[in-house]
Protein backbone atom coordinates (compact mmCIF):
# COMPACT_ATOMS: atom_id res chain seq x y z
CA UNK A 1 7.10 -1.50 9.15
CA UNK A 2 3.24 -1.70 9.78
CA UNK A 3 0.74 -0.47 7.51
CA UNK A 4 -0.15 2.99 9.73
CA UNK A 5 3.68 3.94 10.04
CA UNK A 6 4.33 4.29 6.48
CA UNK A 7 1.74 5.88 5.62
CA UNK A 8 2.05 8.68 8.78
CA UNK A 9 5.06 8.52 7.63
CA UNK A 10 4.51 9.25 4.18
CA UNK A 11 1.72 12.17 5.24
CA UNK A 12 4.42 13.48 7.48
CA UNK A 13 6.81 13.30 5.02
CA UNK A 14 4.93 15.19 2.05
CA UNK A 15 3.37 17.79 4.85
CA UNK A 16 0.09 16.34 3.74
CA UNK A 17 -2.63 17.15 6.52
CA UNK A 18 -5.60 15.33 7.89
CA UNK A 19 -7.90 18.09 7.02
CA UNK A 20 -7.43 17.84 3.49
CA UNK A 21 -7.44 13.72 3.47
CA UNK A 22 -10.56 14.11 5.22
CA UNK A 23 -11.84 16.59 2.70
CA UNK A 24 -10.92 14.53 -0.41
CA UNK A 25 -12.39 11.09 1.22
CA UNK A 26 -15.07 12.03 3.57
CA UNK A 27 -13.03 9.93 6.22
CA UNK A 28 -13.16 11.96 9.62
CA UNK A 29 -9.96 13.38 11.18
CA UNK A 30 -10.02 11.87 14.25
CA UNK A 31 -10.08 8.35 12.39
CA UNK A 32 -7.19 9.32 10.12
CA UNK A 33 -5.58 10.84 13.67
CA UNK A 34 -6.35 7.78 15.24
CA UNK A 35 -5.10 5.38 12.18
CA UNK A 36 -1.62 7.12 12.13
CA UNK A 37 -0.84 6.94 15.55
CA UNK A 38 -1.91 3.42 15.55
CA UNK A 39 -4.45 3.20 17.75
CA UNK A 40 -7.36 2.75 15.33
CA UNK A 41 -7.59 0.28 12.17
CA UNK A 42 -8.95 1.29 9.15
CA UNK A 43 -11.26 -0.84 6.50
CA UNK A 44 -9.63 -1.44 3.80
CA UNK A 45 -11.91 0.70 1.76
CA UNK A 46 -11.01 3.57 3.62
CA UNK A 47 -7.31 2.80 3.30
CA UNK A 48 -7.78 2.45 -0.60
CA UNK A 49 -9.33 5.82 -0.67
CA UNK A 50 -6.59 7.29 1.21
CA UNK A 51 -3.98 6.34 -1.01
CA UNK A 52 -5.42 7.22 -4.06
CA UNK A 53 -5.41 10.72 -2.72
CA UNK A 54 -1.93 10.57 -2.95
CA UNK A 55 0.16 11.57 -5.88
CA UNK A 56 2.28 8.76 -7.92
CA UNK A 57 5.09 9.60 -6.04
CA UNK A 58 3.90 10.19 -2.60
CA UNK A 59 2.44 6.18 -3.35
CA UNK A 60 5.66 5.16 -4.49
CA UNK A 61 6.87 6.27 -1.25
CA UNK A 62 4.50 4.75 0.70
CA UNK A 63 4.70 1.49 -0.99
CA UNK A 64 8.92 1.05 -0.84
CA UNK A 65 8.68 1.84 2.78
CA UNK A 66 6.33 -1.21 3.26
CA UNK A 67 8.36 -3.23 0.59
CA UNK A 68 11.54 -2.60 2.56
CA UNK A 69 11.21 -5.74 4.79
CA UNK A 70 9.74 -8.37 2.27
CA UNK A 71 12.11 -11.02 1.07
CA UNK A 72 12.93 -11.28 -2.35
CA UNK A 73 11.12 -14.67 -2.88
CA UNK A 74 8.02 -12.39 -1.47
CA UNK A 75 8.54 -9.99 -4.03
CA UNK A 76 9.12 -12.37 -7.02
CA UNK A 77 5.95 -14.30 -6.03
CA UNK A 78 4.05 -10.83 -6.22
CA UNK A 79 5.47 -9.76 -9.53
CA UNK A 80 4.22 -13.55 -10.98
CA UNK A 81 0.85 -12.77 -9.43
CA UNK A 82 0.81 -9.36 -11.53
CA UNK A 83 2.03 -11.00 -14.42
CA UNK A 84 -1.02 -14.10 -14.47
CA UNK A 85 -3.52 -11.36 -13.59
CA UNK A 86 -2.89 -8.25 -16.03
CA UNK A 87 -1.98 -11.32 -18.72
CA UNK A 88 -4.50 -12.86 -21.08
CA UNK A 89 -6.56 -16.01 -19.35
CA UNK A 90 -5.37 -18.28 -22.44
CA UNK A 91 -1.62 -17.50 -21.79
CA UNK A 92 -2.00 -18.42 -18.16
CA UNK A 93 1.02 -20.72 -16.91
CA UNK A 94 1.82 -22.52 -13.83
CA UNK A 95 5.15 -21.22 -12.18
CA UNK A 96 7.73 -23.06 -11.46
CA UNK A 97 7.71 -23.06 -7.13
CA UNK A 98 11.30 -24.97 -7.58
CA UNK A 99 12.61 -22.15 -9.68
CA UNK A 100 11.13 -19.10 -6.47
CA UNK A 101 13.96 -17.40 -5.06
CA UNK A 102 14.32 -17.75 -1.52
């Protein structure tokens, strides 16, 4: 699923409306218009501030539609890149790549 599906998706989903993204961000509605139907990127920026308009849950919505087609090897390589970031520099490791799910 590309980016501008799930999240018209998710907007269309939670009855959000472009008025009130547009409100909240400052974004115009004929940009957000644009963005959902796919006819119109967004920076990513914009994007950011889009989603964080959105409750936890709406996000969590938005985020397992996009994490519906990545492989599980995708996913674990994420999770280790969460890990070595939000972990203490001096307990920084080297993963395994023999040890990645495929």
């Amino acid at each position: 699923m590309k980016t501008y599906e799930a999240f018209d998706q998710t907007i269309s989903n939670f009855k959000i409306t472009n008025v009130w993204l547009c409100e909240q961000t400052g974004i115009s509605e004929s940009s957000i218009s644009r963005f959902r139907r796919g006819k119109q990127g967004l920076l990513t920026d914009d994007l950011d501030n889009l989603l964080e308009e959105l409750d936890e849950s709406q996000q969590q919505f938005y985020y397992s539609l996009l994490m519906g087609e990545i492989s599980d090897g995708a996913i674990a390589s994420m999770l280790y890149a969460l890990s070595i970031k939000l972990r203490p520099s001096h307990e920084a490791r080297t993963y395994p790549t023999d040890k990645v799910p495929a």
